[in-house]
C-alpha atoms as a PDB file:
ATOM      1  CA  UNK A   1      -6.263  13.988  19.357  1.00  0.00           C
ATOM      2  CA  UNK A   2      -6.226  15.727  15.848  1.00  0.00           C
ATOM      3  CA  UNK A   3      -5.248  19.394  17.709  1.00  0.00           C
ATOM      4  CA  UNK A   4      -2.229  16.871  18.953  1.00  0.00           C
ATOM      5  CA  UNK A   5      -0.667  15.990  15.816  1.00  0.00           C
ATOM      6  CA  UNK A   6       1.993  17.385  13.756  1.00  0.00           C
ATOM      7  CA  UNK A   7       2.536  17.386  10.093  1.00  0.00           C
ATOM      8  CA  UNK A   8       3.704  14.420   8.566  1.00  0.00           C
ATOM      9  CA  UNK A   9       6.732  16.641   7.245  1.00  0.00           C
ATOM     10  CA  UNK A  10       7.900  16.357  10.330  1.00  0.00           C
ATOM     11  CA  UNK A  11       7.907  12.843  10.574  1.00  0.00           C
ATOM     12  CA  UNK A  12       9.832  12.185   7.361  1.00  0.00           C
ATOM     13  CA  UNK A  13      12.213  15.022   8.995  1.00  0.00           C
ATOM     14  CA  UNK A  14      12.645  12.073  12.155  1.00  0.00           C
ATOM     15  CA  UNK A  15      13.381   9.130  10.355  1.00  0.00           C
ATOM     16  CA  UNK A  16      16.233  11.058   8.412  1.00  0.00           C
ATOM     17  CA  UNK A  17      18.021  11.821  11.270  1.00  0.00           C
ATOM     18  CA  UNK A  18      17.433   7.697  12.649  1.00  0.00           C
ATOM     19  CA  UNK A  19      18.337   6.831   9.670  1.00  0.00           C
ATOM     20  CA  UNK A  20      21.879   8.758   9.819  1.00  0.00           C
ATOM     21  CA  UNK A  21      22.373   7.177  13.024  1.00  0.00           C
ATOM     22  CA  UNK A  22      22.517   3.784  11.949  1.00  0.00           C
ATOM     23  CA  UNK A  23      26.130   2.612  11.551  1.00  0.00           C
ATOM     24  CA  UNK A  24      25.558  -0.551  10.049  1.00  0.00           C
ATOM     25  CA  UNK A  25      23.410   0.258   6.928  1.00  0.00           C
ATOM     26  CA  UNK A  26      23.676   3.345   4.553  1.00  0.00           C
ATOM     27  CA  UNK A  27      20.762   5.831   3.801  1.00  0.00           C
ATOM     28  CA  UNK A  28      19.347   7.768   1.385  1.00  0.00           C
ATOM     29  CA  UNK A  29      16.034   7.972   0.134  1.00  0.00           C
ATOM     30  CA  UNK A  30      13.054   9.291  -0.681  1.00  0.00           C
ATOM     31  CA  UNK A  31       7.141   7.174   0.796  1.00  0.00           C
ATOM     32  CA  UNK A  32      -0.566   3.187   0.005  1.00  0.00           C
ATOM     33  CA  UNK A  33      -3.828   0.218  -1.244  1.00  0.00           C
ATOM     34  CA  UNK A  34      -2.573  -3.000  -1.431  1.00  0.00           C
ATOM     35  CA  UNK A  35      -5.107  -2.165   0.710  1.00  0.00           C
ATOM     36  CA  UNK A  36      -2.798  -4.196   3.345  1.00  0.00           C
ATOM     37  CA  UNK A  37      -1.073  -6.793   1.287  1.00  0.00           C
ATOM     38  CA  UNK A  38       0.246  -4.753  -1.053  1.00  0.00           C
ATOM     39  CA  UNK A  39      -0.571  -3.746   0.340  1.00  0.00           C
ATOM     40  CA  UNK A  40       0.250  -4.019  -1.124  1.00  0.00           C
ATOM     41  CA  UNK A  41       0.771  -6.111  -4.791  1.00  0.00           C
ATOM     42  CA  UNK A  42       1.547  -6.681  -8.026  1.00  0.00           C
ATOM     43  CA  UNK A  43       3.336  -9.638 -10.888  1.00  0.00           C
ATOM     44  CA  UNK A  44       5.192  -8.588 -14.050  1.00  0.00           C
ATOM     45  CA  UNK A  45       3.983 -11.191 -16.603  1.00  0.00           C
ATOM     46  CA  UNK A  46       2.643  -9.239 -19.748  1.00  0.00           C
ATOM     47  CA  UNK A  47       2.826  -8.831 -23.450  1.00  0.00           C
ATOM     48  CA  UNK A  48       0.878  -5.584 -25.516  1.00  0.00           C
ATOM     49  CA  UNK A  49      -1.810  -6.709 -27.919  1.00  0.00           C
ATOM     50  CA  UNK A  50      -3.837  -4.456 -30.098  1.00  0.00           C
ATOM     51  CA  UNK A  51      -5.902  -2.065 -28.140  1.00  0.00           C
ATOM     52  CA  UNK A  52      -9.841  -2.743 -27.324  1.00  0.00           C
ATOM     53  CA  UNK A  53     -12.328  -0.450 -28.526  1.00  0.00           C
ATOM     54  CA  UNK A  54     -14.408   0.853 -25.472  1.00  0.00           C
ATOM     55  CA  UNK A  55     -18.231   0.341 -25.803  1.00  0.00           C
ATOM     56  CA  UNK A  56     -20.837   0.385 -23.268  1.00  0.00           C
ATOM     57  CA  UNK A  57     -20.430  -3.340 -23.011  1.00  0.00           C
ATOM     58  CA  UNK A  58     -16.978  -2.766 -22.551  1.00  0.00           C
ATOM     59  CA  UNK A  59     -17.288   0.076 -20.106  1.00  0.00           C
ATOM     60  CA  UNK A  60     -19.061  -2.315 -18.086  1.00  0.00           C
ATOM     61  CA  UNK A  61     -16.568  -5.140 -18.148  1.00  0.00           C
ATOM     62  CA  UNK A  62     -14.234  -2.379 -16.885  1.00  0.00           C
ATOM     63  CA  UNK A  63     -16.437  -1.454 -14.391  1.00  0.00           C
ATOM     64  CA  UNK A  64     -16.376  -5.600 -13.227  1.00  0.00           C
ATOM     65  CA  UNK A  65     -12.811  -5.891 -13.701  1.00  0.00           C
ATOM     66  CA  UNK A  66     -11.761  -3.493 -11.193  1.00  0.00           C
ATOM     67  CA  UNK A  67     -14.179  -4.689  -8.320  1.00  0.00           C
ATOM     68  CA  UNK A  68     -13.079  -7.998  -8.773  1.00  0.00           C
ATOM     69  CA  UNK A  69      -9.178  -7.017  -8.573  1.00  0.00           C
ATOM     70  CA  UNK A  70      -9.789  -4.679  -5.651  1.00  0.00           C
ATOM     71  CA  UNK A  71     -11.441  -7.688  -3.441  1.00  0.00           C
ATOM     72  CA  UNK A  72      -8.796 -10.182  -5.200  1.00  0.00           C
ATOM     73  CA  UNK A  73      -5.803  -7.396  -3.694  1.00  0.00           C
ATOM     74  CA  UNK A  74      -7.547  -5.890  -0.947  1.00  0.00           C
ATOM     75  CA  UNK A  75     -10.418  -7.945   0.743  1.00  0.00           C
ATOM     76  CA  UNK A  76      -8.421 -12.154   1.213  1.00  0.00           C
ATOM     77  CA  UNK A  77     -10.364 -13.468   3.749  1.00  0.00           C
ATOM     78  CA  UNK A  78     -12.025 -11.407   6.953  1.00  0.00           C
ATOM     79  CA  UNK A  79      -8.883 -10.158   8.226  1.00  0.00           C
ATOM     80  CA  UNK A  80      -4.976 -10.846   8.160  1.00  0.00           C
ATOM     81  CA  UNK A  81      -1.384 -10.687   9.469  1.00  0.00           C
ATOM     82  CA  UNK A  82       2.098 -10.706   7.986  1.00  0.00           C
ATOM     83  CA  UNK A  83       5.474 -10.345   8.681  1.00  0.00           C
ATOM     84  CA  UNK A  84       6.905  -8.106   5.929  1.00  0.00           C
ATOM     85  CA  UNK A  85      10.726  -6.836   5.430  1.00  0.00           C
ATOM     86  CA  UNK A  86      11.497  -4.209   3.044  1.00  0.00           C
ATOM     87  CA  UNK A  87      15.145  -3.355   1.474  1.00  0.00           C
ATOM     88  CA  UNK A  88      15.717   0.530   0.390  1.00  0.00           C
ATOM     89  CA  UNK A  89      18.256   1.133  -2.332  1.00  0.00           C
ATOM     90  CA  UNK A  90      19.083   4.802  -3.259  1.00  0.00           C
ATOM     91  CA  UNK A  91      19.851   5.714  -6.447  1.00  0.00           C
ATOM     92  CA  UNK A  92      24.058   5.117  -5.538  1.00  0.00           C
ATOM     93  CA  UNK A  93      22.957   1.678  -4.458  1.00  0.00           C
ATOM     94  CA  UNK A  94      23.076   2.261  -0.715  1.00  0.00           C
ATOM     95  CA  UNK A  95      21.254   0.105   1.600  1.00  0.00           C
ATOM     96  CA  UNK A  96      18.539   0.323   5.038  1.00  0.00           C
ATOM     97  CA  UNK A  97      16.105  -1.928   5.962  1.00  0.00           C
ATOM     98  CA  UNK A  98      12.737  -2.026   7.728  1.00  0.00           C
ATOM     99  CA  UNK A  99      11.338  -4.919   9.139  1.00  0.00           C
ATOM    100  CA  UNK A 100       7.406  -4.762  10.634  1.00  0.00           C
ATOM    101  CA  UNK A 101       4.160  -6.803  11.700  1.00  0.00           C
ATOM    102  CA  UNK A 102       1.036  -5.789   9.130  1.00  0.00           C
ATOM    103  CA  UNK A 103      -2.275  -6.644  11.130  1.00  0.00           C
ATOM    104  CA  UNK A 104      -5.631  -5.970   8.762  1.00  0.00           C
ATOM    105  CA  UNK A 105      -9.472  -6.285   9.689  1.00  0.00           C
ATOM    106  CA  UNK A 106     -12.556  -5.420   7.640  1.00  0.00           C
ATOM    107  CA  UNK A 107     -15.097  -3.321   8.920  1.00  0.00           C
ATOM    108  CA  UNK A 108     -18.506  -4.811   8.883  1.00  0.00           C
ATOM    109  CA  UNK A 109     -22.097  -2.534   8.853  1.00  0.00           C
ATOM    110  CA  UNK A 110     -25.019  -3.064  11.205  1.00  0.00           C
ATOM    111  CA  UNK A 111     -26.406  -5.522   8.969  1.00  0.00           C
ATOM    112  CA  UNK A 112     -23.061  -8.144   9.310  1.00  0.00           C
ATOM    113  CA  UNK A 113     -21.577  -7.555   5.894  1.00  0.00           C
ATOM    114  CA  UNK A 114     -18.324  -5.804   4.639  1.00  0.00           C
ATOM    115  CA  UNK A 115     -18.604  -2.460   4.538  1.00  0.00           C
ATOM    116  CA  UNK A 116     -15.406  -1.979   2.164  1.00  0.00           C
ATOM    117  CA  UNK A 117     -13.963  -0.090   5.158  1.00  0.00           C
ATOM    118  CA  UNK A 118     -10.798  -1.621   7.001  1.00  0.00           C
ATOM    119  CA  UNK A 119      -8.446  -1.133   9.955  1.00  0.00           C
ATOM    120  CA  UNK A 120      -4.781  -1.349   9.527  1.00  0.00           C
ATOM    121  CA  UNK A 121      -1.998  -1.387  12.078  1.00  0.00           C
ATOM    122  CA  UNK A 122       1.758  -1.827  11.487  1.00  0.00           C
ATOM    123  CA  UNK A 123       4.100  -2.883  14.196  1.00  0.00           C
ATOM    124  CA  UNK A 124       8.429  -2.089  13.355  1.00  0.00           C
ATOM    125  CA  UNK A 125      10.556  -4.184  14.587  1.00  0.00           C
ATOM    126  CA  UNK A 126      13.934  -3.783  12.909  1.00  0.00           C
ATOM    127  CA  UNK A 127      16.328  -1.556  12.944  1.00  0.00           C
ATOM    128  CA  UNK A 128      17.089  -0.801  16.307  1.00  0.00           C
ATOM    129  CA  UNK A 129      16.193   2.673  15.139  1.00  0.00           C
ATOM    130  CA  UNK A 130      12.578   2.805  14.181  1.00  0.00           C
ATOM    131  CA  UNK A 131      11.665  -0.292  16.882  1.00  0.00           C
ATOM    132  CA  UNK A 132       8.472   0.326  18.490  1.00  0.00           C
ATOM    133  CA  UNK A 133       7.199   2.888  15.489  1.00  0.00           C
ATOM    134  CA  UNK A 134       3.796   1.751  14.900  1.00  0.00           C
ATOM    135  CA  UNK A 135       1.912   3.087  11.623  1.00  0.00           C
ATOM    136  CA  UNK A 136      -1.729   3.118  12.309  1.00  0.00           C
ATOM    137  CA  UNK A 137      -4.860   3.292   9.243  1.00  0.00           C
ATOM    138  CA  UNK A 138      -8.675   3.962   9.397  1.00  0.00           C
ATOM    139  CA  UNK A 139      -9.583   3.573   5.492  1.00  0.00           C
ATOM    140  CA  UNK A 140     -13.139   4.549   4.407  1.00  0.00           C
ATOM    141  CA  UNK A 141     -14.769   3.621   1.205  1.00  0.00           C
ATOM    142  CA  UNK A 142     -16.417   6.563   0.970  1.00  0.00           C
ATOM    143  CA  UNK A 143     -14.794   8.936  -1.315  1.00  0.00           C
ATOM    144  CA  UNK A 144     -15.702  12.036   0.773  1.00  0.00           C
ATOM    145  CA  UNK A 145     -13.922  11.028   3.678  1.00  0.00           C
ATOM    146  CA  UNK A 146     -10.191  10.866   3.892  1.00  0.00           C
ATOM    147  CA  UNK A 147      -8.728   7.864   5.319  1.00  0.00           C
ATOM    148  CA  UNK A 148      -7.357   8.402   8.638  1.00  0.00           C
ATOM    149  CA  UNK A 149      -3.574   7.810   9.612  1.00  0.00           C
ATOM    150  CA  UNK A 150      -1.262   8.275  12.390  1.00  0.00           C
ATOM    151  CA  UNK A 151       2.067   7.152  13.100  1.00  0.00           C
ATOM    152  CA  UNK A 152       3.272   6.600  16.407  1.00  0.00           C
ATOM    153  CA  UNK A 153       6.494   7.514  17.332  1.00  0.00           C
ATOM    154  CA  UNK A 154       8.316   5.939  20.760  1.00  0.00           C
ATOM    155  CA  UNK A 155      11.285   7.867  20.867  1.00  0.00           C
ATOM    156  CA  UNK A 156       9.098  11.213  21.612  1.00  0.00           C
ATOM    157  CA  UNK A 157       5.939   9.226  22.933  1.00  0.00           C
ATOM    158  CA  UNK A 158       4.217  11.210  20.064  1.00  0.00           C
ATOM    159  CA  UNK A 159       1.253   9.837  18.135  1.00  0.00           C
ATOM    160  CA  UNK A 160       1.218  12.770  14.584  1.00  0.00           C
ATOM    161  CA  UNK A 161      -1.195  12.188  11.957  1.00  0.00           C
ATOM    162  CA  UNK A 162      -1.043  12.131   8.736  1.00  0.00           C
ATOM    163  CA  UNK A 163      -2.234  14.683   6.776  1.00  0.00           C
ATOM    164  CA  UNK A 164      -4.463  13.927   3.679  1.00  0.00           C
ATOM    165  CA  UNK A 165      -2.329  15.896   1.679  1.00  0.00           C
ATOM    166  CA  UNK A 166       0.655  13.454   2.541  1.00  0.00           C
ATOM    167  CA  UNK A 167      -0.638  10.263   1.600  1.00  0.00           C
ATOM    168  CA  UNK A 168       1.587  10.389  -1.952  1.00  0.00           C
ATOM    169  CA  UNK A 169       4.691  11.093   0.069  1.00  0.00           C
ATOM    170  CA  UNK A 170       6.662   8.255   1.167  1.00  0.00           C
ATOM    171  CA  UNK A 171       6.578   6.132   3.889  1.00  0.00           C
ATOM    172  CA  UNK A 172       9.095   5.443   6.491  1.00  0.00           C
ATOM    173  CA  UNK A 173      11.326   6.495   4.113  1.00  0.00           C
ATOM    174  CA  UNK A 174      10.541   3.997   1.391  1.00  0.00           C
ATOM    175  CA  UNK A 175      10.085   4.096  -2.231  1.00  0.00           C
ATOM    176  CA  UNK A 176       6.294   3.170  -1.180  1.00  0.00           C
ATOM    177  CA  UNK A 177       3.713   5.779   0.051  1.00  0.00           C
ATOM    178  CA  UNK A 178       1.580   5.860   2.634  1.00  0.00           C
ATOM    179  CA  UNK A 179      -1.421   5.575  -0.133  1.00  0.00           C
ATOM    180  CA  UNK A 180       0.743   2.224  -1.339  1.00  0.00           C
ATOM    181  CA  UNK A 181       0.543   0.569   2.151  1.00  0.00           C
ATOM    182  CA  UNK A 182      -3.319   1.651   3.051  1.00  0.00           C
ATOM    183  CA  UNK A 183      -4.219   1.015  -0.115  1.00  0.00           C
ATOM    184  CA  UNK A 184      -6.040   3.890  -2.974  1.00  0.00           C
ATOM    185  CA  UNK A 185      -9.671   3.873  -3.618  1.00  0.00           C
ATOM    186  CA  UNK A 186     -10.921   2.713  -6.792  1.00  0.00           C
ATOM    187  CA  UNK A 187     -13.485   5.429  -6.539  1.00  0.00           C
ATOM    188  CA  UNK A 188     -10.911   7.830  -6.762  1.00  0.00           C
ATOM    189  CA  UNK A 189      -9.978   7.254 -10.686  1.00  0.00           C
ATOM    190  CA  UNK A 190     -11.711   6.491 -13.859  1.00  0.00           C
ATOM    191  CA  UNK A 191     -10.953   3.978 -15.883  1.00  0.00           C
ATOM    192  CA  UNK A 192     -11.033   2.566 -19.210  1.00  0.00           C
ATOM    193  CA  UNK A 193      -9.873  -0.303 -21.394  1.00  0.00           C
ATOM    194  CA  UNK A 194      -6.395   0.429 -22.580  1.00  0.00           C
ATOM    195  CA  UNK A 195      -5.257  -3.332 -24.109  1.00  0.00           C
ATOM    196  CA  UNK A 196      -5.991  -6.861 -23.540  1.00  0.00           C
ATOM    197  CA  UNK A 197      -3.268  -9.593 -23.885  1.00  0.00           C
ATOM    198  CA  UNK A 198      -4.011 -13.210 -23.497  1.00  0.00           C
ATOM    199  CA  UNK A 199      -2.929 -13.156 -19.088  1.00  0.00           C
ATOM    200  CA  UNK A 200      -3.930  -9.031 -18.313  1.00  0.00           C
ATOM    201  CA  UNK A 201      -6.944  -6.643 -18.335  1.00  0.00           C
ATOM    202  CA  UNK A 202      -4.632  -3.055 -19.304  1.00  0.00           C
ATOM    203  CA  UNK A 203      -6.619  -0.488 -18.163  1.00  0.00           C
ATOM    204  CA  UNK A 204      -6.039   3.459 -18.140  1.00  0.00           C
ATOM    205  CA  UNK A 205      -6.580   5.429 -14.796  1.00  0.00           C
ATOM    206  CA  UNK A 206      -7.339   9.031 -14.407  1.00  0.00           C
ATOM    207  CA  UNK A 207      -7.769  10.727 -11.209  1.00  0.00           C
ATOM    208  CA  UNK A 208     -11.164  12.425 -10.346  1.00  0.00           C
ATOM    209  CA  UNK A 209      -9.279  15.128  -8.626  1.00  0.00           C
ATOM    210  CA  UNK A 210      -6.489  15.610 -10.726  1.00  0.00           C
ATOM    211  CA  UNK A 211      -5.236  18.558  -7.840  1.00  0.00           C
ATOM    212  CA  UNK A 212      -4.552  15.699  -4.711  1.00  0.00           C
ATOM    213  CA  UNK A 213      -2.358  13.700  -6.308  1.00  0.00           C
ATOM    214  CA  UNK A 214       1.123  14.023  -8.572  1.00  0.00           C
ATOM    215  CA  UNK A 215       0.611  12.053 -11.621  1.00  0.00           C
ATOM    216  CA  UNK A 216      -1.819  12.791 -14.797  1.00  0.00           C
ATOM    217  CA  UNK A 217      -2.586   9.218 -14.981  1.00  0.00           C
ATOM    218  CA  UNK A 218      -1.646   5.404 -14.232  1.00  0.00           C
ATOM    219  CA  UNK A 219      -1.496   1.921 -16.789  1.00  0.00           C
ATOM    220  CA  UNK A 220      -2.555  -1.189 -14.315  1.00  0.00           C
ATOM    221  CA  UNK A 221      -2.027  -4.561 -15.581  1.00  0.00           C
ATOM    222  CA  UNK A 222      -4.403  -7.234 -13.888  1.00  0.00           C
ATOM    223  CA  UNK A 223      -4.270 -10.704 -14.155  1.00  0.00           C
ATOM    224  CA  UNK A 224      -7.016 -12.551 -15.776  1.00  0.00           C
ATOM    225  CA  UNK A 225      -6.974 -15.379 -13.878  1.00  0.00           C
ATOM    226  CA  UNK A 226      -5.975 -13.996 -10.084  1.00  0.00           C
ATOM    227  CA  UNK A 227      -7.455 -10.382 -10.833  1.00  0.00           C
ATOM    228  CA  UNK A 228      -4.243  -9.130  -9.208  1.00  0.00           C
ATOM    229  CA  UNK A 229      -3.029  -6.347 -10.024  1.00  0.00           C
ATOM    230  CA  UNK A 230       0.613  -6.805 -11.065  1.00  0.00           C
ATOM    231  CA  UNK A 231       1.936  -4.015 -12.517  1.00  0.00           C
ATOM    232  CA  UNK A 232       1.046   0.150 -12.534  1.00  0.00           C
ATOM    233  CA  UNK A 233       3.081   2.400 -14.337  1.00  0.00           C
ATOM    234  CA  UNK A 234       2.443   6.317 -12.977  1.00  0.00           C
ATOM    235  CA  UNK A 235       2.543   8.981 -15.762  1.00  0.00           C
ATOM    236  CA  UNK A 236       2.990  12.843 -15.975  1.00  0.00           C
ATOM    237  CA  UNK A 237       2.200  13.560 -19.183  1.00  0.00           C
ATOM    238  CA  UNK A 238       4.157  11.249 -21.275  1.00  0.00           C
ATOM    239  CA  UNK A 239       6.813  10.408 -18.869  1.00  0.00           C
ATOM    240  CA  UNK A 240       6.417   7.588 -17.007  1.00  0.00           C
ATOM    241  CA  UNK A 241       8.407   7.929 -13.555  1.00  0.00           C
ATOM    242  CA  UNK A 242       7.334   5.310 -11.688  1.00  0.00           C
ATOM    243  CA  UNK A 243       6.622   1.730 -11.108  1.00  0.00           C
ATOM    244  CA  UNK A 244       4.701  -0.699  -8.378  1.00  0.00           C
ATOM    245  CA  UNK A 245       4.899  -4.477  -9.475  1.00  0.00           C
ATOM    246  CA  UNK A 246       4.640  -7.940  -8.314  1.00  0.00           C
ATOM    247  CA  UNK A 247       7.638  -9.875  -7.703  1.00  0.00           C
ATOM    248  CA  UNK A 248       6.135 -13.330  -6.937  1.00  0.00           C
ATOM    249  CA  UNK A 249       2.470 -14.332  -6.077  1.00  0.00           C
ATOM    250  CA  UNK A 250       1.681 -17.490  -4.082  1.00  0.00           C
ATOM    251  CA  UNK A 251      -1.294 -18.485  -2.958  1.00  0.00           C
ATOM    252  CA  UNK A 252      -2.163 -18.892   1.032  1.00  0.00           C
ATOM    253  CA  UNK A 253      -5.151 -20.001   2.193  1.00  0.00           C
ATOM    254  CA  UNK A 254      -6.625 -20.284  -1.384  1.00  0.00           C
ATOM    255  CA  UNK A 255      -6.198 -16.983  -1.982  1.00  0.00           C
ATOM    256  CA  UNK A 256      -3.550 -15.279  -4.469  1.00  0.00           C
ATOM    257  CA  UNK A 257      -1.249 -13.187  -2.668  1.00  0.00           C
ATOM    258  CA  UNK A 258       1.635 -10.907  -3.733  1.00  0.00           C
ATOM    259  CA  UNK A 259       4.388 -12.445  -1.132  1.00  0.00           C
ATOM    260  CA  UNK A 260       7.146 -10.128  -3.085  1.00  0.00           C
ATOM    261  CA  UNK A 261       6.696  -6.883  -5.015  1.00  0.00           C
ATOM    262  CA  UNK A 262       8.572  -3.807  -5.875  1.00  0.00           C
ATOM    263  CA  UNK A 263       8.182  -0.078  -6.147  1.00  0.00           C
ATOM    264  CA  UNK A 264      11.069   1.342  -8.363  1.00  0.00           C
ATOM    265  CA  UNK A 265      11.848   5.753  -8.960  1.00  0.00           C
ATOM    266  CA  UNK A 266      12.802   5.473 -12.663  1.00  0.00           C
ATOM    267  CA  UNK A 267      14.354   8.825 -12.383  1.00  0.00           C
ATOM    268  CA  UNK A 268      16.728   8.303  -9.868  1.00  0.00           C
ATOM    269  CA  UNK A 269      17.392   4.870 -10.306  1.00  0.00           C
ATOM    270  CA  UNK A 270      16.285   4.196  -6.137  1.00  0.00           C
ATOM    271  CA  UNK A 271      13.972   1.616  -5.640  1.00  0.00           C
ATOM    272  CA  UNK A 272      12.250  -0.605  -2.740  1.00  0.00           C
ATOM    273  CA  UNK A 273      11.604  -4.533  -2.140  1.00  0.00           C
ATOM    274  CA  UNK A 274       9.473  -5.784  -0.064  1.00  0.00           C
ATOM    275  CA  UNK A 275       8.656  -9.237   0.881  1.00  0.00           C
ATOM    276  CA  UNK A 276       6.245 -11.219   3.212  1.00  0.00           C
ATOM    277  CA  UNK A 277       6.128 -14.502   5.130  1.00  0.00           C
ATOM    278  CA  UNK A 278       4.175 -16.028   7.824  1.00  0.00           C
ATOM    279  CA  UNK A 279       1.028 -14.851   6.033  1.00  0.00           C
ATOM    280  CA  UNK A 280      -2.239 -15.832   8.051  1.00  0.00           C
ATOM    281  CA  UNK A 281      -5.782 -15.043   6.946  1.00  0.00           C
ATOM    282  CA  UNK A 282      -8.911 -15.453   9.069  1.00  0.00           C
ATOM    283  CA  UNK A 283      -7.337 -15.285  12.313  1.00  0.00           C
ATOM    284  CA  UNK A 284     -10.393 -13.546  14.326  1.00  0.00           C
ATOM    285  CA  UNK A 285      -8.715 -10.116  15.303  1.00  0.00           C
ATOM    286  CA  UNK A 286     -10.573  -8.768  17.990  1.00  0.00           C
ATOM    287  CA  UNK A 287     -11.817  -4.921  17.271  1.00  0.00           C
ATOM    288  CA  UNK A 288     -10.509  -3.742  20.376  1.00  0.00           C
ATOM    289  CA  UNK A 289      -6.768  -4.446  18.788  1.00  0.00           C
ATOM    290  CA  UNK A 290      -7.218  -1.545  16.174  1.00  0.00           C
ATOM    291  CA  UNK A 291      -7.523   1.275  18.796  1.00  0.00           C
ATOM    292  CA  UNK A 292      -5.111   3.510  19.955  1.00  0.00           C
ATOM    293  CA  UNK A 293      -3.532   1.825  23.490  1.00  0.00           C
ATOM    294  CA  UNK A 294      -2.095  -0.550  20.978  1.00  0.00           C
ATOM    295  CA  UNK A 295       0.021   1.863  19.442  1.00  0.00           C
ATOM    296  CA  UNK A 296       1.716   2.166  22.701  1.00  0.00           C
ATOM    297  CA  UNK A 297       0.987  -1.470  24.088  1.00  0.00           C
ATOM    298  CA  UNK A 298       1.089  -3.793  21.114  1.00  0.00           C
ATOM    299  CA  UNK A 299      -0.963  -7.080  21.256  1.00  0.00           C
ATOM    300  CA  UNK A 300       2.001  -9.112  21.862  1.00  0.00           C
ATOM    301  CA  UNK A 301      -0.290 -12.189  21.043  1.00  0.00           C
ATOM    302  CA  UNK A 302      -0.661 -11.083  17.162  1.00  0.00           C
ATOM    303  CA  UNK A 303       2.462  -9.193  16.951  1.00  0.00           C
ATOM    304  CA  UNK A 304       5.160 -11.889  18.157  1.00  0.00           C
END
C-alpha cells in the first residue's frame, strides 16, 4: 500500500479546491497528540511566578510531571469516541467548517498491558464536501518509528499517506496539524522546569531533532490538579507564533477532558475552534474496526 500513496502535498492541494466549491461558507487557510482528545487539549488559567531552579530532584519531578499529563491527555480510559466540530477563521475573518467522528483504542502487548501505542480513526461528516474523508493513525511509542497515517479520500477512491515529513503541516485545512490530532511523543523533546504558579507545572520543551520540526522550542502549561496540558506556546527563536490551548475542560467518566480548545496563527491573525460532545470512554472497540475496509466501509455502529 505505501508504493500506492501520494504525498500529502497533494492532499492539502484537494481540499483547496473542495473548499472553493463550497458556496455557503468562505475559505482560506492554512494543518497532532492530544493523542485523540486533543487530541487534542488544553485550558488557559495561569499566572507567572518566579522561576524554579532545576536540580536533580527537580529534573525528576519533570520527568513525573510529563508522564502523568501525557496519560491525563492521551490515555482516559481503554479507548474512546467523540463527535467533534471545528470552525476555521482566516486571518480576514472568513469562515468553513468541519464536522467528524474521532474513534481511539490503545494498543495492548502480549502480556495484556498498554503498550503506549494507539489506533486512531476519524470519520467527516460535514460539509457536503469532505463527507466520507476518513483520516486514519497508527501511533508508536517508540521514537524510532514514525507514526503511520493515511487519509482516505472518496471522491478519487484514493487512500495517500502521510508522509513523516508532513505531520507539522496542517490538517484538513485547519489551524491544527496532523501531529495536533495524533498526538506528539513526549520522547521527542526535552524538558525542563521553566516556572511554577500556584494551578501550572511551566515547563520548557526542546526538540531532540531540532531538523523534523519548525519551531526552536515550546512553553506547556499543565495543570496541577488535572495534569492537562492547557496551554503551549511554539517559539522560533524569540518569537512566539503560535498557540494550542484549552477552551473548557469537563470531566466525563471521571476523567478531565478538554471538550473545547483552540489553536490560534499569531502572525496572521487565522485561528481554529474545535469542540466535542457525545464523549464516550470504555466503549469496547473491537480491533478489527481500526483496519483499512473501514476507511471505505465505516462501522456505522460507532460512527452514527
Amino acid at each position: 500500500m505505501r508504493n500506492s500513496m501520494l504525498h500529502i502535498t497533494n492532499v492539502n492541494r484537494v481540499f483547496s479546491g473542495m473548499a472553493r466549491a463550497n458556496t455557503h461558507i468562505n475559505t482560506k487557510t492554512s494543518n497532532s497528540s492530544v493523542r485523540v482528545w486533543l487530541t487534542s487539549m488544553l485550558l488557559l488559567c495561569f499566572s507567572f511566578a518566579a522561576v524554579t531552579p532545576v536540580t536533580a530532584n527537580a529534573q525528576e519531578d519533570v520527568a513525573s510531571i510529563i508522564a502523568k499529563s501525557e496519560k491525563a491527555a492521551y490515555y482516559a480510559g481503554n479507548d474512546g469516541k467523540s463527535m467533534a466540530r471545528m470552525i476555521i477563521v482566516d486571518s480576514q475573518g472568513r469562515k468553513q467548517m468541519r464536522q467528524f467522528t474521532i474513534l481511539r483504542k490503545d494498543v495492548l502487548n502480549n502480556e495484556g498491558t498498554e503498550s503506549g501505542d494507539q489506533k486512531m480513526l476519524v470519520f467527516f461528516s460535514r460539509p457536503t464536501e469532505v463527507k466520507g474523508t476518513v483520516f486514519r493513525v497508527e501511533k508508536h511509542t517508540n521514537i524510532d518509528t514514525d507514526d503511520d497515517r493515511w487519509l482516505y479520500l472518496p471522491a478519487l477512491d484514493l487512500v495517500k499517506r502521510i508522509a513523516a515529513g508532513d505531520k507539522r503541516t496542517s490538517f484538513v485545512g485547519s489551524h491544527f496539524f496532523y501531529e495536533d490530532v495524533s498526538g506528539r511523543a513526549v520522547s521527542e523533546d526535552n524538558f525542563t522546569m521553566q516556572n511554577t504558579t500556584d494551578t501550572h507545572y511551566v515547563l520548557r520543551a526542546t526538540p531532540k531533532s531540532a531538523g523534523s520540526v519548525e519551531f526552536s522550542h515550546y512553553v506547556v502549561e499543565i495543570d496541577k490538579q488535572t495534569y492537562l496540558p492547557t496551554l503551549i506556546n511554539f517559539f522560533k527563536g524569540d518569537d512566539n507564533y503560535r498557540r494550542v490551548e484549552a477552551v473548557s475542560v469537563d470531566t466525563v467518566q471521571g476523567y478531565p477532558t478538554v471538550v473545547r480548545s483552540k489553536v490560534s496563527d499569531l502572525a496572521s491573525g487565522g485561528y481554529t475552534l474545535m469542540e466535542f460532545r457525545g464523549i464516550q470512554y470504555d466503549i469496547a472497540l473491537p480491533d478489527s474496526v481500526f483496519s483499512e475496509r473501514s476507511l471505505r466501509v465505516p462501522p456505522r455502529e460507532f460512527v452514527e
